[in-house]
C-alpha atoms as a PDB file:
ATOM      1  CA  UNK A   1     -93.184 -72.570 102.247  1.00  0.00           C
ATOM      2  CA  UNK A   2     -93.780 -76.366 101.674  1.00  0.00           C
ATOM      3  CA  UNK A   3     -91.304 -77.936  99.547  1.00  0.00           C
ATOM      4  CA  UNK A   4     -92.266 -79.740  95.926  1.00  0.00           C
ATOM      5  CA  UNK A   5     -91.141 -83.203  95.454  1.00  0.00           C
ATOM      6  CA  UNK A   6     -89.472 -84.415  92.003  1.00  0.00           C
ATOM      7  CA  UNK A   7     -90.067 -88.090  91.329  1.00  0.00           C
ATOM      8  CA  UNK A   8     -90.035 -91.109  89.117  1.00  0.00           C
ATOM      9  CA  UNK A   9     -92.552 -88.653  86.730  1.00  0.00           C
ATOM     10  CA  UNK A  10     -90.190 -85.847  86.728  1.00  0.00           C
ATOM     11  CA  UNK A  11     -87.536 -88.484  85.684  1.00  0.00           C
ATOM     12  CA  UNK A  12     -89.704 -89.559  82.702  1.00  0.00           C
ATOM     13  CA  UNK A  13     -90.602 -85.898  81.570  1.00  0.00           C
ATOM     14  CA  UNK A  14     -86.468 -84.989  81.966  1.00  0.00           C
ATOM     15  CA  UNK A  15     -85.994 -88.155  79.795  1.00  0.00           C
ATOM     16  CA  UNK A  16     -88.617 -87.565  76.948  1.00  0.00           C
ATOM     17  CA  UNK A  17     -87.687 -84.306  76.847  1.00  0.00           C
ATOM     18  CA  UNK A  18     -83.744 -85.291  76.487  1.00  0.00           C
ATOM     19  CA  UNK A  19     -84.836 -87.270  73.376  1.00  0.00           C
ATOM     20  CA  UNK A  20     -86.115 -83.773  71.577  1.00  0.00           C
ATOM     21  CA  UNK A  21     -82.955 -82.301  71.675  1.00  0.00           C
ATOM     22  CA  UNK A  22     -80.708 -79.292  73.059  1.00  0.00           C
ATOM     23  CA  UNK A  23     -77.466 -77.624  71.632  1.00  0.00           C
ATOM     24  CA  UNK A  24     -73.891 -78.399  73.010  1.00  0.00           C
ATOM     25  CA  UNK A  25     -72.357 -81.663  72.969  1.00  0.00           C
ATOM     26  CA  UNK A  26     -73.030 -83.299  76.739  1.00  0.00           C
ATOM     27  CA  UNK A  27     -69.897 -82.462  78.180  1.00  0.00           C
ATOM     28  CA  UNK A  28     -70.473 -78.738  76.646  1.00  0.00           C
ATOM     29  CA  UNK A  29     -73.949 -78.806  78.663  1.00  0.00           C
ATOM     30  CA  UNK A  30     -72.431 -80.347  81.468  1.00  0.00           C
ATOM     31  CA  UNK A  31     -70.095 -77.640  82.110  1.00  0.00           C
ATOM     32  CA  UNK A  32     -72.537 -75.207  81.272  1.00  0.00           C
ATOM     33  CA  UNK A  33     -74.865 -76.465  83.878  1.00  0.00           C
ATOM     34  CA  UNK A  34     -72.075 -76.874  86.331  1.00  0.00           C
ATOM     35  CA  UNK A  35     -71.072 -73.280  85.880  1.00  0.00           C
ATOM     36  CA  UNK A  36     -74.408 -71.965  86.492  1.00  0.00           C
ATOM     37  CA  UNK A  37     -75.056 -73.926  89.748  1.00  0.00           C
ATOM     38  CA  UNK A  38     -70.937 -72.522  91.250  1.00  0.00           C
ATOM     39  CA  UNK A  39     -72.256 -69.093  90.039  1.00  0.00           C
ATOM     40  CA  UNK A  40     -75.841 -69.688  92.519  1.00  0.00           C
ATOM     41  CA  UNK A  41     -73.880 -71.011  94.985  1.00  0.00           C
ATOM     42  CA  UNK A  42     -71.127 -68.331  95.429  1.00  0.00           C
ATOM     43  CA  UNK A  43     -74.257 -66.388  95.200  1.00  0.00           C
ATOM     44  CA  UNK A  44     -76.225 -67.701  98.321  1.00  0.00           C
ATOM     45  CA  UNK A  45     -72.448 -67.927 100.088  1.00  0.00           C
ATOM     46  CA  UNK A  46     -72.021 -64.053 100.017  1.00  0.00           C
ATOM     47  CA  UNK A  47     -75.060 -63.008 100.486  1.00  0.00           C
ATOM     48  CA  UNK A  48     -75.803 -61.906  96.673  1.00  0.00           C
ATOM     49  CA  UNK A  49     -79.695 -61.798  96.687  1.00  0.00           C
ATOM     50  CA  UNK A  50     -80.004 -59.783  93.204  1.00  0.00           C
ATOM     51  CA  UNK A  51     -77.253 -62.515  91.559  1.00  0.00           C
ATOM     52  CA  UNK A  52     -79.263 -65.832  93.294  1.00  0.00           C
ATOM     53  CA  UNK A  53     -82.655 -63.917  91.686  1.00  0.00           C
ATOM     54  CA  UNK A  54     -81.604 -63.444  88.146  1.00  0.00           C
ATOM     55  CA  UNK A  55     -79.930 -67.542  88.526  1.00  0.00           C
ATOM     56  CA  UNK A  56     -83.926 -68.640  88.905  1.00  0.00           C
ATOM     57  CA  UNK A  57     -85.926 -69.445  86.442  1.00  0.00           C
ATOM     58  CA  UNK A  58     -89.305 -67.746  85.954  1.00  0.00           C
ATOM     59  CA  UNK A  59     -91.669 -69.648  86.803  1.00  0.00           C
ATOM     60  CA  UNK A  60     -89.161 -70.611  90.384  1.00  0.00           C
ATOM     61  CA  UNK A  61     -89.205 -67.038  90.984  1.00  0.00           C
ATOM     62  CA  UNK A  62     -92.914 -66.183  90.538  1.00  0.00           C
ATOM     63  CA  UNK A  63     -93.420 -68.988  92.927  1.00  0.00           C
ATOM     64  CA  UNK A  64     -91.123 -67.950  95.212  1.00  0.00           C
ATOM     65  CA  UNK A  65     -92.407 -64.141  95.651  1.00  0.00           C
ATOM     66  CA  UNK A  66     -96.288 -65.530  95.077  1.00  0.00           C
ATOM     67  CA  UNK A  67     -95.916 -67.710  98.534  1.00  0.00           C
ATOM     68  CA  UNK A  68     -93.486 -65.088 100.133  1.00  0.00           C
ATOM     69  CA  UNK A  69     -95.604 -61.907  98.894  1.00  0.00           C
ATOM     70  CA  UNK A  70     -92.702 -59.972  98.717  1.00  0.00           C
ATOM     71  CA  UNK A  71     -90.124 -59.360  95.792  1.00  0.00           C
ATOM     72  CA  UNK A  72     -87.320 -61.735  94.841  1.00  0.00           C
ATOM     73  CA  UNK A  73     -84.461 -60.129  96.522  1.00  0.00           C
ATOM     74  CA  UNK A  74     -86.206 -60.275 100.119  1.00  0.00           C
ATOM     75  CA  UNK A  75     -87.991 -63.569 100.091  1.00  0.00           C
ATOM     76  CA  UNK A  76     -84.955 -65.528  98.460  1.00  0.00           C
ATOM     77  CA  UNK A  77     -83.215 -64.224 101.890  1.00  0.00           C
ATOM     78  CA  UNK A  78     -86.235 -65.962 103.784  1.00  0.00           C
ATOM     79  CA  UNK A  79     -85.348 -69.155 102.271  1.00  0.00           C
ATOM     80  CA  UNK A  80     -83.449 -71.987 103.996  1.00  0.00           C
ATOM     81  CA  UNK A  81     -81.005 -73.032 101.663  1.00  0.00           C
ATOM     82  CA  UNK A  82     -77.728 -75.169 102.830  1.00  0.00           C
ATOM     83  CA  UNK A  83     -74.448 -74.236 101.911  1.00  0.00           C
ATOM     84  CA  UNK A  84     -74.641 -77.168  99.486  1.00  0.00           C
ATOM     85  CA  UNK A  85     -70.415 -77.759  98.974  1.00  0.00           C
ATOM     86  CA  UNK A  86     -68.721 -79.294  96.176  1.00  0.00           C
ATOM     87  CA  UNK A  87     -70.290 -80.762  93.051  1.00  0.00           C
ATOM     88  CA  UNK A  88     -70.442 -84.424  93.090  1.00  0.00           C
ATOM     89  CA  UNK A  89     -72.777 -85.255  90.008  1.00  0.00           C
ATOM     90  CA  UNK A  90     -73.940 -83.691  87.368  1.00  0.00           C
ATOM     91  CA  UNK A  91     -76.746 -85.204  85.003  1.00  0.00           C
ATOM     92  CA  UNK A  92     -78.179 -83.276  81.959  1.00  0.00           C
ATOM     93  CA  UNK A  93     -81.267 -84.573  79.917  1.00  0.00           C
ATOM     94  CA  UNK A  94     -81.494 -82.140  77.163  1.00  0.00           C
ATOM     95  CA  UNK A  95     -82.843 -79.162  78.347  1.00  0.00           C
ATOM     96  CA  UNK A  96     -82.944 -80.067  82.058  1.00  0.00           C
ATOM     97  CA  UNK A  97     -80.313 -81.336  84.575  1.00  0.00           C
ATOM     98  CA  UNK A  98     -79.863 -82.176  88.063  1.00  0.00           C
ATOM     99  CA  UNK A  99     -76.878 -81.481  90.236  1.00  0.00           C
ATOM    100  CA  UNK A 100     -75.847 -83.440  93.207  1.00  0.00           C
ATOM    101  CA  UNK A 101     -74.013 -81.517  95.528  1.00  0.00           C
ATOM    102  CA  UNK A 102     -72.328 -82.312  98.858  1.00  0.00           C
ATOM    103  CA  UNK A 103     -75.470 -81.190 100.696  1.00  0.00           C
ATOM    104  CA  UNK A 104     -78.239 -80.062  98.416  1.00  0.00           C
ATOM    105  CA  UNK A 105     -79.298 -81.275  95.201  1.00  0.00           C
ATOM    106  CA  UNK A 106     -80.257 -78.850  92.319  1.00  0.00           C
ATOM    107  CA  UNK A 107     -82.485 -78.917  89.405  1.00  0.00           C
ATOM    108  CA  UNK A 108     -82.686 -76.596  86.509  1.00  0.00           C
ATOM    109  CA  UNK A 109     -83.823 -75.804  83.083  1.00  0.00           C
ATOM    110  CA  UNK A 110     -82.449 -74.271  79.723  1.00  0.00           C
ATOM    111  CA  UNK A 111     -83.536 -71.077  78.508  1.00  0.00           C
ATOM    112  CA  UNK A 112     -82.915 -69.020  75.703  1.00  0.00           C
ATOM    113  CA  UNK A 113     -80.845 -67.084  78.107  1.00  0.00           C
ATOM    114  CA  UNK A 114     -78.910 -69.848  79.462  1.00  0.00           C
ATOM    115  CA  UNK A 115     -79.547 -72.118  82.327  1.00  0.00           C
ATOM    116  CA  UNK A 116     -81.658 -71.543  85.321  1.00  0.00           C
ATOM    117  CA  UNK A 117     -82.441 -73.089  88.719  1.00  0.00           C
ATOM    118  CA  UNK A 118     -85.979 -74.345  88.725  1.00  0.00           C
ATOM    119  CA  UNK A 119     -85.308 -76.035  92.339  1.00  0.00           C
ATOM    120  CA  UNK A 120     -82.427 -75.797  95.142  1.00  0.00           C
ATOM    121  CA  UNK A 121     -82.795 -77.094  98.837  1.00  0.00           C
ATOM    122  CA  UNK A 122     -83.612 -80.592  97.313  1.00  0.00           C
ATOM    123  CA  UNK A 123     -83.157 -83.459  99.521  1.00  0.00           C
ATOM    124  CA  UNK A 124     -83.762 -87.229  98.150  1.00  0.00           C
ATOM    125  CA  UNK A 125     -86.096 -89.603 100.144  1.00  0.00           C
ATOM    126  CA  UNK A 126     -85.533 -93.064  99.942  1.00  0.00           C
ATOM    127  CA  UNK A 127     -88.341 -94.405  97.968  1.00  0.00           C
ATOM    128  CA  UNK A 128     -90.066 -91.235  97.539  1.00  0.00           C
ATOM    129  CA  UNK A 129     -89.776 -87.710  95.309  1.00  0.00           C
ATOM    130  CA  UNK A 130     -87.311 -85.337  96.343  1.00  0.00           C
ATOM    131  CA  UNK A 131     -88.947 -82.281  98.653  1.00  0.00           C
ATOM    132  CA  UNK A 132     -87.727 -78.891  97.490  1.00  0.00           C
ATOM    133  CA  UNK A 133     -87.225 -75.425  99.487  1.00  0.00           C
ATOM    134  CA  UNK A 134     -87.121 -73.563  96.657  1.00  0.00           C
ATOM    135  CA  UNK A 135     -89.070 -74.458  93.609  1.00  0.00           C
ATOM    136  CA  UNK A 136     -91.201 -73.584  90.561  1.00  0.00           C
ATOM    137  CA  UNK A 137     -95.373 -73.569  89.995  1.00  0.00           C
END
């Protein structure tokens, strides 16, 4: 599967759509965000398929069994996602955020039901979008 890139547009989108609004004071969305991503990673470190399936949002998950054409559970298996490590940043633009990790970056979105990956397996390129292993349509 060809990875997606996030770039200086994404930034702008994440950053207009900051200005609208989200609930939580930033440190409350911070450690919301950085709760979600330990829960995705403990996840993809045991082996948890069904827990790293419900952590995606739906449009990453229709992608993801779309260009797999299998279900969730065994194409998320398929996927070559690092063992990303400890958190080392955490930015949140109203409903979306990015995480920097040790050796991943990942992106997500807030939903009604809390927050959800939209991309993992990110790596930055200097001077160009980031390319994605996992990521939505």
């Amino acid at each position: 599967m060809s990875g997606r890139w996030y770039g200086p547009g994404t930034v702008a989108v994440v950053v207009v759509l900051g200005m609208t609004g989200a609930c939580g004071t930033p440190s409350e969305r911070r450690d919301g965000v950085t709760a979600q991503v330990t829960r995705f990673e403990r996840a993809l470190d045991a082996g948890q398929r069904g827990r790293l399936c419900a952590a995606l949002a739906p449009a990453t998950r229709e992608e993801l069994e779309q260009s797999a054409k299998r279900r969730c559970a065994r194409a998320i298996g398929e996927q070559s996602l690092p063992s990303a490590g400890a958190v080392r940043r955490v930015d949140v633009y109203g409903e979306q955020a990015r995480v920097v990790l040790d050796r991943d970056t990942v992106f997500l979105a807030h939903f009604p039901t809390g927050w959800k990956v939209t991309a993992a397996g990110c790596r930055p390129r200097p001077q160009r979008p980031y390319q994605c292993e996992l990521k939505g349509g």
